[in-house]
Every structure is written in structure tokens, then in C-alpha cells.
N, C-alpha and C. Protein backbone atom coordinates (compact mmCIF):
# COMPACT_ATOMS: atom_id res chain seq x y z
N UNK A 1 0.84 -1.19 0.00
CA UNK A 1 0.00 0.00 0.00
C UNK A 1 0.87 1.24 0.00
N UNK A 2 0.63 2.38 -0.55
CA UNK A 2 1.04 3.77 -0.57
C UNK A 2 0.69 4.15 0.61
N UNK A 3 1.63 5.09 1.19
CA UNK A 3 1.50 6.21 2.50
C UNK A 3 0.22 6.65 2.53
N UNK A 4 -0.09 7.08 1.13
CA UNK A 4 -1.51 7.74 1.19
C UNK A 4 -2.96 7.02 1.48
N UNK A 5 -2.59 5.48 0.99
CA UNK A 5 -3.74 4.62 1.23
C UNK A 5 -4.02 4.04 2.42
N UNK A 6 -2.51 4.05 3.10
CA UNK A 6 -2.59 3.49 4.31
C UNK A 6 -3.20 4.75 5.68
N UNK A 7 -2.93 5.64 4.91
CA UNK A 7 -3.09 6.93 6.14
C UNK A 7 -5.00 7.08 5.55
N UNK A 8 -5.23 6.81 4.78
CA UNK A 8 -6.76 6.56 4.68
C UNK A 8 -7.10 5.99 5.35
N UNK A 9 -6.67 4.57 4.97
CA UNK A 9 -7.02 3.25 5.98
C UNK A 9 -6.78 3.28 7.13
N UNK A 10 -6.18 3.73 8.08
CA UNK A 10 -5.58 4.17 9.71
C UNK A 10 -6.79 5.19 10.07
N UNK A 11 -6.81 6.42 8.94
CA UNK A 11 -7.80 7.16 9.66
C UNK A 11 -9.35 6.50 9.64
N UNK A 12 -9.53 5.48 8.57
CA UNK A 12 -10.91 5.11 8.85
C UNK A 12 -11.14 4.19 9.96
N UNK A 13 -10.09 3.34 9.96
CA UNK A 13 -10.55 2.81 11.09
C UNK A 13 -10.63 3.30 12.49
N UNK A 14 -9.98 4.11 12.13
CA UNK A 14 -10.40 4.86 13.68
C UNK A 14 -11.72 5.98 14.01
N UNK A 15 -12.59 6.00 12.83
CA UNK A 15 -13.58 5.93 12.90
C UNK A 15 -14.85 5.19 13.60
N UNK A 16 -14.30 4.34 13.63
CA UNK A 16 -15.23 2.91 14.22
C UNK A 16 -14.24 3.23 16.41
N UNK A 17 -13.53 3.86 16.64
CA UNK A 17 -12.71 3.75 17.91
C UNK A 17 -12.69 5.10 18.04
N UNK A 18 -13.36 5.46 19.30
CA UNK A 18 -13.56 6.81 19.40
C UNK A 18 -13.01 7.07 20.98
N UNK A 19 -12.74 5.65 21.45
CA UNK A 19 -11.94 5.77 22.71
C UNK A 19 -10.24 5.67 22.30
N UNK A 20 -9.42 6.62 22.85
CA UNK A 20 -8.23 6.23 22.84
C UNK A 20 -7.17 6.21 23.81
N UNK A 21 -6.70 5.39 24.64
CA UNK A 21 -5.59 5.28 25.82
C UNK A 21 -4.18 6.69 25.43
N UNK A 22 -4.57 7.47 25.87
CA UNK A 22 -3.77 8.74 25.67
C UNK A 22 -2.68 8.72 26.82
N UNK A 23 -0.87 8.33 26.29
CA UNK A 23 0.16 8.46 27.49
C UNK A 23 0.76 9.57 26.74
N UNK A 24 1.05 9.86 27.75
CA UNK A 24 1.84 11.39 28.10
C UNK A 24 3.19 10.83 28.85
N UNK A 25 4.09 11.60 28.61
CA UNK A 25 5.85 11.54 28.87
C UNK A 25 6.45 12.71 29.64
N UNK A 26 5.01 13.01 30.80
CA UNK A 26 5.88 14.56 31.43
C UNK A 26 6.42 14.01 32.21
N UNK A 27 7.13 15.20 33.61
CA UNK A 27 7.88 14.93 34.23
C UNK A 27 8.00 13.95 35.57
N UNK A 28 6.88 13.02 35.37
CA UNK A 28 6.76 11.63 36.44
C UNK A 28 6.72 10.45 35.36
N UNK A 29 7.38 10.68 34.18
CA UNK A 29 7.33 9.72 33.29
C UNK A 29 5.69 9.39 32.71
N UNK A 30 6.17 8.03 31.87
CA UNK A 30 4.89 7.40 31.15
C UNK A 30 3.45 7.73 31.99
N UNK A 31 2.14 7.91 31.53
CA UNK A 31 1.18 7.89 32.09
C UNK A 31 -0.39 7.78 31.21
N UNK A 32 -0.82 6.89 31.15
CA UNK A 32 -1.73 6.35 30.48
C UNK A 32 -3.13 6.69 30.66
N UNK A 33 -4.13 7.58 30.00
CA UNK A 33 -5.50 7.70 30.59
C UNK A 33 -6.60 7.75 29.42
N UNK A 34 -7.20 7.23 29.65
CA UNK A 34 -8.34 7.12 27.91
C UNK A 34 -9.38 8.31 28.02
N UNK A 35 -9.10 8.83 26.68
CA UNK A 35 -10.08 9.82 26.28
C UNK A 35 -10.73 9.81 25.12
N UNK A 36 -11.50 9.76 25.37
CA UNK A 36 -12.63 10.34 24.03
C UNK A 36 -12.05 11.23 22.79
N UNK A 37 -12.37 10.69 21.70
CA UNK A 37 -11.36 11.51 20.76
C UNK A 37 -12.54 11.97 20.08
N UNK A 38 -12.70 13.74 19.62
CA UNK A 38 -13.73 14.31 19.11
C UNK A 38 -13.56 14.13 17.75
N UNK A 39 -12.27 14.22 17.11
CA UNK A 39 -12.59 14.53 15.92
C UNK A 39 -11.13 13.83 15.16
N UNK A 40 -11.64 13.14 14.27
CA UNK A 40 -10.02 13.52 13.11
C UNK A 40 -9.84 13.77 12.10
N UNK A 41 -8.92 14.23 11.62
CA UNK A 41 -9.00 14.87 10.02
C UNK A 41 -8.73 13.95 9.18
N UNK A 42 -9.30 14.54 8.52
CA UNK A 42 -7.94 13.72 7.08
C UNK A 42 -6.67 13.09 7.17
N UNK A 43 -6.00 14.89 7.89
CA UNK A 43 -4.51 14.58 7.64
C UNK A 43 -4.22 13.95 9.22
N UNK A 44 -4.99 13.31 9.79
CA UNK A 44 -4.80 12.78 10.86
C UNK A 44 -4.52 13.90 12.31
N UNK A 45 -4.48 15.05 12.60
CA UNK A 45 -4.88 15.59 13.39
C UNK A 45 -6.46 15.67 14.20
N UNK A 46 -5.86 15.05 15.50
CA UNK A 46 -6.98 14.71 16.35
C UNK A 46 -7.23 15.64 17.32
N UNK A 47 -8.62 15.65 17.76
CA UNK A 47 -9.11 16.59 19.17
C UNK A 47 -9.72 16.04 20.03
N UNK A 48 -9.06 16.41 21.44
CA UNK A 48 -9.91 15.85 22.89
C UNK A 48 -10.19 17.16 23.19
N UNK A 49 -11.27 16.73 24.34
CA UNK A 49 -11.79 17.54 24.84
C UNK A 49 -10.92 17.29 26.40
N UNK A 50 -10.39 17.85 27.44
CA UNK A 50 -9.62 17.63 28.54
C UNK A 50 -10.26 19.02 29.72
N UNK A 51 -9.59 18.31 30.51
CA UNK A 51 -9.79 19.47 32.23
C UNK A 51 -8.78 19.98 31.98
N UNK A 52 -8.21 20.91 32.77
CA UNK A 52 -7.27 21.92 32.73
C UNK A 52 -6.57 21.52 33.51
N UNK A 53 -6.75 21.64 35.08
CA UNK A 53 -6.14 21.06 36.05
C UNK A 53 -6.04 19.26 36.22
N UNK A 54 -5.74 18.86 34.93
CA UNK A 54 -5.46 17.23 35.15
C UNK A 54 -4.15 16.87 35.39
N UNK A 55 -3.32 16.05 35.60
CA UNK A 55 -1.87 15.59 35.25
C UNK A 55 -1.31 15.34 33.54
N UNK A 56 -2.52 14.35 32.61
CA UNK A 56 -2.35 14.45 31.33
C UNK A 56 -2.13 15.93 30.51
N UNK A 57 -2.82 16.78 31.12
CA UNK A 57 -2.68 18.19 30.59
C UNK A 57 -1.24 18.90 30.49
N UNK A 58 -1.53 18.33 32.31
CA UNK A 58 -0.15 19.07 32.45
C UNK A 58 1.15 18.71 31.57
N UNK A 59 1.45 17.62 31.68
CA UNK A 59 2.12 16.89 31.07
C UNK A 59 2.45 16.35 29.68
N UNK A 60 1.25 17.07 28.59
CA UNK A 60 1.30 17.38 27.29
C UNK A 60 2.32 18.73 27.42
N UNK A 61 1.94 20.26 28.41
CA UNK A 61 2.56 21.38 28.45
C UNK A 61 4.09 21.46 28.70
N UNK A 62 4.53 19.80 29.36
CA UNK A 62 5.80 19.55 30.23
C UNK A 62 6.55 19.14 28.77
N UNK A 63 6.24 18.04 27.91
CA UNK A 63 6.67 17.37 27.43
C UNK A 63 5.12 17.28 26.29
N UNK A 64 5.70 17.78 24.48
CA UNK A 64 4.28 17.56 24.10
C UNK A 64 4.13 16.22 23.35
N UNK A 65 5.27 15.17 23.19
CA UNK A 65 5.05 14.08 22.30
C UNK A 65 4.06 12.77 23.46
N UNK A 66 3.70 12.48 22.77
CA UNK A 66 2.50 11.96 22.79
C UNK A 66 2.29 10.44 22.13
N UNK A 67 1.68 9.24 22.93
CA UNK A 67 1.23 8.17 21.78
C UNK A 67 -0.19 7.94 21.92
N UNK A 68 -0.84 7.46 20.82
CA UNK A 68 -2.18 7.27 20.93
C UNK A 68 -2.11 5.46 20.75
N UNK A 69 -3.23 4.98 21.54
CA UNK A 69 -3.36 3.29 20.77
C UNK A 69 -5.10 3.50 20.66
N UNK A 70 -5.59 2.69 19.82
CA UNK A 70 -7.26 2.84 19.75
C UNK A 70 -7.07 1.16 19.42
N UNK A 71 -8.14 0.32 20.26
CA UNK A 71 -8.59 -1.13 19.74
C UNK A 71 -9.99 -1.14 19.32
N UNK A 72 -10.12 -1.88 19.00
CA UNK A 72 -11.54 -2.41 18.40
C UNK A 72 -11.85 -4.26 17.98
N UNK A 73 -12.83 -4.79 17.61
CA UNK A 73 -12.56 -6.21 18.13
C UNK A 73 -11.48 -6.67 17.32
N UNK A 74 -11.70 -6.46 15.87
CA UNK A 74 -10.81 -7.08 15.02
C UNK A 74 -9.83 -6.01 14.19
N UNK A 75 -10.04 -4.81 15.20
CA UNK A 75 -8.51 -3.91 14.43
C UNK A 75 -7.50 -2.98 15.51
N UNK A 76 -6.71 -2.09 15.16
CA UNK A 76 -6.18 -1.99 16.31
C UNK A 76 -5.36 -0.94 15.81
N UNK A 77 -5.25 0.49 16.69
CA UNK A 77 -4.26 1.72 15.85
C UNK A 77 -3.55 1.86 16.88
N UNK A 78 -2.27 2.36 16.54
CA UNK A 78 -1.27 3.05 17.63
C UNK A 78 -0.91 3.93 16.84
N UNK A 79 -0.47 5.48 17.05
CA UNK A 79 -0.28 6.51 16.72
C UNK A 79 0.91 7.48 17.50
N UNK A 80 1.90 7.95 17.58
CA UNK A 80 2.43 8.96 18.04
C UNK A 80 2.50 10.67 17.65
N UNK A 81 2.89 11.35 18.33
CA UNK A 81 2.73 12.78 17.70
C UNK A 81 3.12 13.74 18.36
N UNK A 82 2.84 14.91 18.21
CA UNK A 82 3.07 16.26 19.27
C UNK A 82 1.64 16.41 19.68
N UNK A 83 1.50 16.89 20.70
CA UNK A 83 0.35 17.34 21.39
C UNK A 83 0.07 18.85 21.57
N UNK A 84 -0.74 19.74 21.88
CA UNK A 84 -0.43 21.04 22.50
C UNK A 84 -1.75 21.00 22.99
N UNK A 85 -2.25 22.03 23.76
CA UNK A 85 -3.08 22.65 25.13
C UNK A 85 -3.39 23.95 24.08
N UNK A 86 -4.85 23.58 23.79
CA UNK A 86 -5.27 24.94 23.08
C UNK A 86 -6.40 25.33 23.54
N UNK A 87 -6.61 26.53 23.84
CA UNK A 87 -7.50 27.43 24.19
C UNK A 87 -8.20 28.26 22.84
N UNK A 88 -9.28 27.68 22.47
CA UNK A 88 -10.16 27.78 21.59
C UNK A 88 -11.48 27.73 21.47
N UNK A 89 -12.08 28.89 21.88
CA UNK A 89 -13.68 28.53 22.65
C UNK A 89 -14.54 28.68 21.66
N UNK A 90 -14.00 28.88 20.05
CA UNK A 90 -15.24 28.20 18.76
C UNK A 90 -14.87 27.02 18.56
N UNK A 91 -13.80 26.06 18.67
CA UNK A 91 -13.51 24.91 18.53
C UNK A 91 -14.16 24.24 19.78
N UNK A 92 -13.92 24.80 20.82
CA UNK A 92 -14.39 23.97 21.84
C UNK A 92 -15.76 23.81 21.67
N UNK A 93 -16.48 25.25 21.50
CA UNK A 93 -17.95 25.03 21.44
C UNK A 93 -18.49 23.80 20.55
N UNK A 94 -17.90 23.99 19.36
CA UNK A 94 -18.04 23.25 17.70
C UNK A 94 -17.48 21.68 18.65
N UNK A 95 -16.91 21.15 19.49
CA UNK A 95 -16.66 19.86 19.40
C UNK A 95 -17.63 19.72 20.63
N UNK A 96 -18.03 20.37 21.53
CA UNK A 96 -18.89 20.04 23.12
C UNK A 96 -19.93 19.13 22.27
N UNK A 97 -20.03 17.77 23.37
CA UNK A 97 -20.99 16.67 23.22
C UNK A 97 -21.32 16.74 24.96
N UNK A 98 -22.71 15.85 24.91
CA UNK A 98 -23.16 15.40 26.25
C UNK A 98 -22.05 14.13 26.70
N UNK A 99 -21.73 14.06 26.19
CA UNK A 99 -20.17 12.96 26.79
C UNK A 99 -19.37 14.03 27.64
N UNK A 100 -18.80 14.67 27.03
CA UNK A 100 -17.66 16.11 27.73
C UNK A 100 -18.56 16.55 28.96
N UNK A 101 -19.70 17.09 29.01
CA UNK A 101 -20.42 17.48 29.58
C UNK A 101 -19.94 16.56 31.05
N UNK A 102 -20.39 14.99 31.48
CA UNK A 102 -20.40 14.21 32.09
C UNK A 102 -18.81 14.54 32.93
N UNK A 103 -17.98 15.00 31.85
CA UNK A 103 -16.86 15.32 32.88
C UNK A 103 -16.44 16.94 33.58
N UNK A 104 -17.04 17.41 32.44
CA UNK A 104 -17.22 18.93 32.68
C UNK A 104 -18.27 19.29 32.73
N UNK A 105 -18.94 19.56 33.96
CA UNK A 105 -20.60 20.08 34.07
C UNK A 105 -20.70 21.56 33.94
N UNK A 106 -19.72 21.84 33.63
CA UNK A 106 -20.18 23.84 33.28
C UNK A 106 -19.94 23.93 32.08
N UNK A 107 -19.98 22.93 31.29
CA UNK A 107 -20.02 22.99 29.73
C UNK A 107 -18.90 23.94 29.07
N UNK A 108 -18.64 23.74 27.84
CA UNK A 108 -17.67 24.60 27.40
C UNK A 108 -17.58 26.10 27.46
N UNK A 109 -18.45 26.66 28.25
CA UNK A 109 -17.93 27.98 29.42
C UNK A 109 -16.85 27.84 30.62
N UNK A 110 -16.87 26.45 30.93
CA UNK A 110 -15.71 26.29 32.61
C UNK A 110 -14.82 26.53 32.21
N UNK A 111 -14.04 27.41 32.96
CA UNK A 111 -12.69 27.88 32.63
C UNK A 111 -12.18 26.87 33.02
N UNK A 112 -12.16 25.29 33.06
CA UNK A 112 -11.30 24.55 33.57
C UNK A 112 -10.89 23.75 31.96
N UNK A 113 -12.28 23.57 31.05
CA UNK A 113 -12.41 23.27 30.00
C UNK A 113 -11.51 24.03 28.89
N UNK A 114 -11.04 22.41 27.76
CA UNK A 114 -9.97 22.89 27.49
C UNK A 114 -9.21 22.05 26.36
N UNK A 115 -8.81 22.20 25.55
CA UNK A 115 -9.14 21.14 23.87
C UNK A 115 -7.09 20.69 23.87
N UNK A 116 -6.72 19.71 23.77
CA UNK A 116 -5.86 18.88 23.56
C UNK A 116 -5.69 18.62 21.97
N UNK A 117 -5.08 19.06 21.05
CA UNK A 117 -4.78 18.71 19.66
C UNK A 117 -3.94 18.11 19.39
N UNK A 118 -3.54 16.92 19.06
CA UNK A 118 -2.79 16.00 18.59
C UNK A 118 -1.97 15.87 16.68
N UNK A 119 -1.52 16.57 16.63
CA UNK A 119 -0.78 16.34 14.82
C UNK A 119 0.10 15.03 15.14
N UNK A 120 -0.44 14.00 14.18
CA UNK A 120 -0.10 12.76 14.11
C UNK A 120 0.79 12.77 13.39
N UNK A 121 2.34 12.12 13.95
CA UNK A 121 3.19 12.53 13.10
C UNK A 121 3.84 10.96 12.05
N UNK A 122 3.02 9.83 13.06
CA UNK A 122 3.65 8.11 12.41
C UNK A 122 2.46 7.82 13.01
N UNK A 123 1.51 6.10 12.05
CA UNK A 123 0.86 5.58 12.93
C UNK A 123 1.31 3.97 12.51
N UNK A 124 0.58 3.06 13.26
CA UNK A 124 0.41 1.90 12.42
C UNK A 124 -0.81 1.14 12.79
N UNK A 125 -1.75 0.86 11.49
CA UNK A 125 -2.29 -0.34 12.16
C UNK A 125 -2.89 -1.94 11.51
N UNK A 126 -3.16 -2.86 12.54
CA UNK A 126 -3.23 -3.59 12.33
C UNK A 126 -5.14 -4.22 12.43
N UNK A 127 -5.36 -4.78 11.23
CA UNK A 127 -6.75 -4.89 10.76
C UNK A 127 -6.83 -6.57 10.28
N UNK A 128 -8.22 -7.32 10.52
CA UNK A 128 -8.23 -8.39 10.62
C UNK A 128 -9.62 -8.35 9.61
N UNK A 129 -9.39 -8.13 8.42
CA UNK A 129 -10.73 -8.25 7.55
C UNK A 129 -11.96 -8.97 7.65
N UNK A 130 -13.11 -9.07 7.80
CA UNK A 130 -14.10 -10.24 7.71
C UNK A 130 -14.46 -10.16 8.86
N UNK A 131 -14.39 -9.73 9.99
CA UNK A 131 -14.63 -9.55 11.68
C UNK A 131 -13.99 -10.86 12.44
N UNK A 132 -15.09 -11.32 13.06
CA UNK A 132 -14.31 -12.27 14.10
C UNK A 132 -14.60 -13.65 13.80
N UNK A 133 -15.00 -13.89 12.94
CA UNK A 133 -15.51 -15.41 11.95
C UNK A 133 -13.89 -15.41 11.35
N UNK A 134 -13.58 -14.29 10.51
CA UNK A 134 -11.91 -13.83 9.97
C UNK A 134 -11.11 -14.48 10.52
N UNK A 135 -11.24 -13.65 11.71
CA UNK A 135 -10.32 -13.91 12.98
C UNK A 135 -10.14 -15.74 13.58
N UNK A 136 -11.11 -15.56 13.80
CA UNK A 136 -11.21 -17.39 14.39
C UNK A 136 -10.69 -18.27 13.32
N UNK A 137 -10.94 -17.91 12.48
CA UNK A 137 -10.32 -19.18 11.00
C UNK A 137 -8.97 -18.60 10.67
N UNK A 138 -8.36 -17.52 11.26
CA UNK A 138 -6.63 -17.06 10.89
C UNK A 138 -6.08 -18.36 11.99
N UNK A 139 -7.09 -17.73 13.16
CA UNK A 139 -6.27 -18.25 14.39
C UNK A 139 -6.10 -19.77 14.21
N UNK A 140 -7.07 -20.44 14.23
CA UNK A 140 -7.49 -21.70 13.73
C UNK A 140 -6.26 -22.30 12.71
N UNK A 141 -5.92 -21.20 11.84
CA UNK A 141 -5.01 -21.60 10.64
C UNK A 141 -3.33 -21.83 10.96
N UNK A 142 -3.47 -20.67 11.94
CA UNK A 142 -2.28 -20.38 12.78
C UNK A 142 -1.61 -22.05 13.53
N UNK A 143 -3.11 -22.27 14.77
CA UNK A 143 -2.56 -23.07 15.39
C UNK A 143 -1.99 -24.72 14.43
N UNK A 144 -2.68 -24.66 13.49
CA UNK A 144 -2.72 -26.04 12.59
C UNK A 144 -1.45 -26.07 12.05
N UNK A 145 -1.13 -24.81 11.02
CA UNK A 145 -0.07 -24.71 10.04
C UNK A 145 1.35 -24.12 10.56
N UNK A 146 1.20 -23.34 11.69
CA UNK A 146 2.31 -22.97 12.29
C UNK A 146 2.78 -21.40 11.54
N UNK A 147 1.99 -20.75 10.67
CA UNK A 147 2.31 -19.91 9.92
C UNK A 147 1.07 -18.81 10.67
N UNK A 148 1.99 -17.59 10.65
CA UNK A 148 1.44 -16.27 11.51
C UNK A 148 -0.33 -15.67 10.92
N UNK A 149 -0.59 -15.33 12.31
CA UNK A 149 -2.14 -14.86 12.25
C UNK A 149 -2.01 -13.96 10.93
N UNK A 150 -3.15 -13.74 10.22
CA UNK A 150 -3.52 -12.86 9.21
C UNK A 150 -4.20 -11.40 9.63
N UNK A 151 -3.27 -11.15 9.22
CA UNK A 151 -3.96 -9.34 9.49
C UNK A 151 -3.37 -8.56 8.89
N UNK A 152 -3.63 -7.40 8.42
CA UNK A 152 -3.51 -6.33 7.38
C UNK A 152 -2.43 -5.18 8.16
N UNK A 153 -1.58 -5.02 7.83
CA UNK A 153 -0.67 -4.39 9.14
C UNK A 153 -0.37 -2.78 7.88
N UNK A 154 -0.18 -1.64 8.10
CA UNK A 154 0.47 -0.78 7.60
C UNK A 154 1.02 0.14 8.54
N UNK A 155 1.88 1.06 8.07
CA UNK A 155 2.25 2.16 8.68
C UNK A 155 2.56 3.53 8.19
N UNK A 156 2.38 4.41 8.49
CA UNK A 156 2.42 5.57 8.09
C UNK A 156 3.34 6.64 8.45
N UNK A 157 4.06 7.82 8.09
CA UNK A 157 4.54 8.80 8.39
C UNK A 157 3.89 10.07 7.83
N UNK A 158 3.34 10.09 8.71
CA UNK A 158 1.96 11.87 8.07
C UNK A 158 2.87 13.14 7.87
């Protein structure tokens, strides 16, 4: 596959994964916390919605590289990138869902509220065509023949 087909294919599937385990590399090291991902582009730039006063926040501001992983039953993205802490209250408004809400109850007025942008700079992922019928007859194939699970693997540099 071309860069370009595969960075299609990465961003669609993460269409279907709207949760993503977001670690941060500030200054207490690695730290892992899943967030809701609002939006992604094309060119693979993503948006959370975040608190202000969190540790992940902080710690995008400390240090902004960043990895993303997103699963799903039969596919699976990991992503790295730069991060930044943006203060943007038509973006924020334009991404506020009743999800955000649940963590932020003063809605995208709380000054605590507060948008996380991600420019994806490499991803890779790995996809298991056909769902989990696919899956069970790779695995199945695997254990019989001794030859590796089937799955669609690419990677990208955005």
C-alpha cells in the first residue's frame, strides 16, 4: 500500500474507535489515561476535549510528544505525535458533546475546559478483515499450520 492509502485506511478505522488510551511523557514519566477523541482529520490531526487542572494536561505542556493506541474487536491503531493545550472557545464550542459534559458540568464555558490537539506525526495499524468469523479461522489456521495470524498491518509517516 502507498503512505496515502494506508493513512486513509488508519484514519478510517479509527472511525469505528472513538476511545483512545492517551500516554503522556511529562515529568513523572509514562502515564496512560483514555479519552474520548472528538474529531479527526484527514490529515490525521486529532481533538480531545480535557480538564485543565489534570496531570495528562499538564504533562502534554511539560513534554508535548505523545502516543495514541485505539482497539476495536478485530482492528487496532497506535499513533504517536506532538500534542499542544489549546485554548479555543469556537472549537471547543463546535466539538462540546453530552459525553464532555459528564466530565465537565459547566459545559464549554468552565474555565477549567480545554481542547488537547494531537498532529499525528507516524501511525500503524493492524486490521483483521471479515470480523471475528476472519479472525477465528486465521487463528485456527495459525494453530494447525504454524504460519502467523492474518492481518492487514500498515504504517504511516503523516
Amino acid at each position: 500500500m502507498t503512505d496515502n492509502a494506508d493513512q486513509k485506511k488508519l484514519v478510517d478505522l479509527m472511525d469505528d474507535m472513538p476511545i483512545a488510551m492517551l500516554t503522556t511523557y511529562g515529568a513523572e514519566g509514562p502515564r496512560s489515561v483514555p479519552m474520548a477523541r472528538q474529531e479527526v482529520e484527514p490529515s490525521a490531526e486529532m481533538w480531545f476535549i480535557s480538564a485543565r487542572d489534570t496531570a495528562h494536561t499538564r504533562a502534554v505542556q511539560q513534554n508535548p510528544v505523545v502516543s495514541l493506541t485505539f482497539s476495536a474487536r478485530d482492528s487496532w491503531v497506535a499513533v504517536t505525535g506532538t500534542a499542544a493545550v489549546v485554548d479555543d472557545d469556537a472549537k471547543l464550542k463546535e466539538l462540546w458533546n453530552t459525553f464532555a459534559e459528564a466530565w465537565l458540568p459547566g459545559g464549554p464555558e468552565d474555565p477549567n475546559a480545554v481542547l488537547i490537539k494531537v498532529d499525528v506525526e507516524r501511525g500503524e495499524y493492524w486490521d483483521t478483515p471479515g470480523g471475528k468469523v476472519a479472525s477465528l479461522i486465521s487463528f485456527a489456521k495459525t494453530k494447525l499450520t504454524g504460519d502467523t495470524y492474518d492481518a492487514e498491518h500498515g504504517q504511516v509517516d503523516v
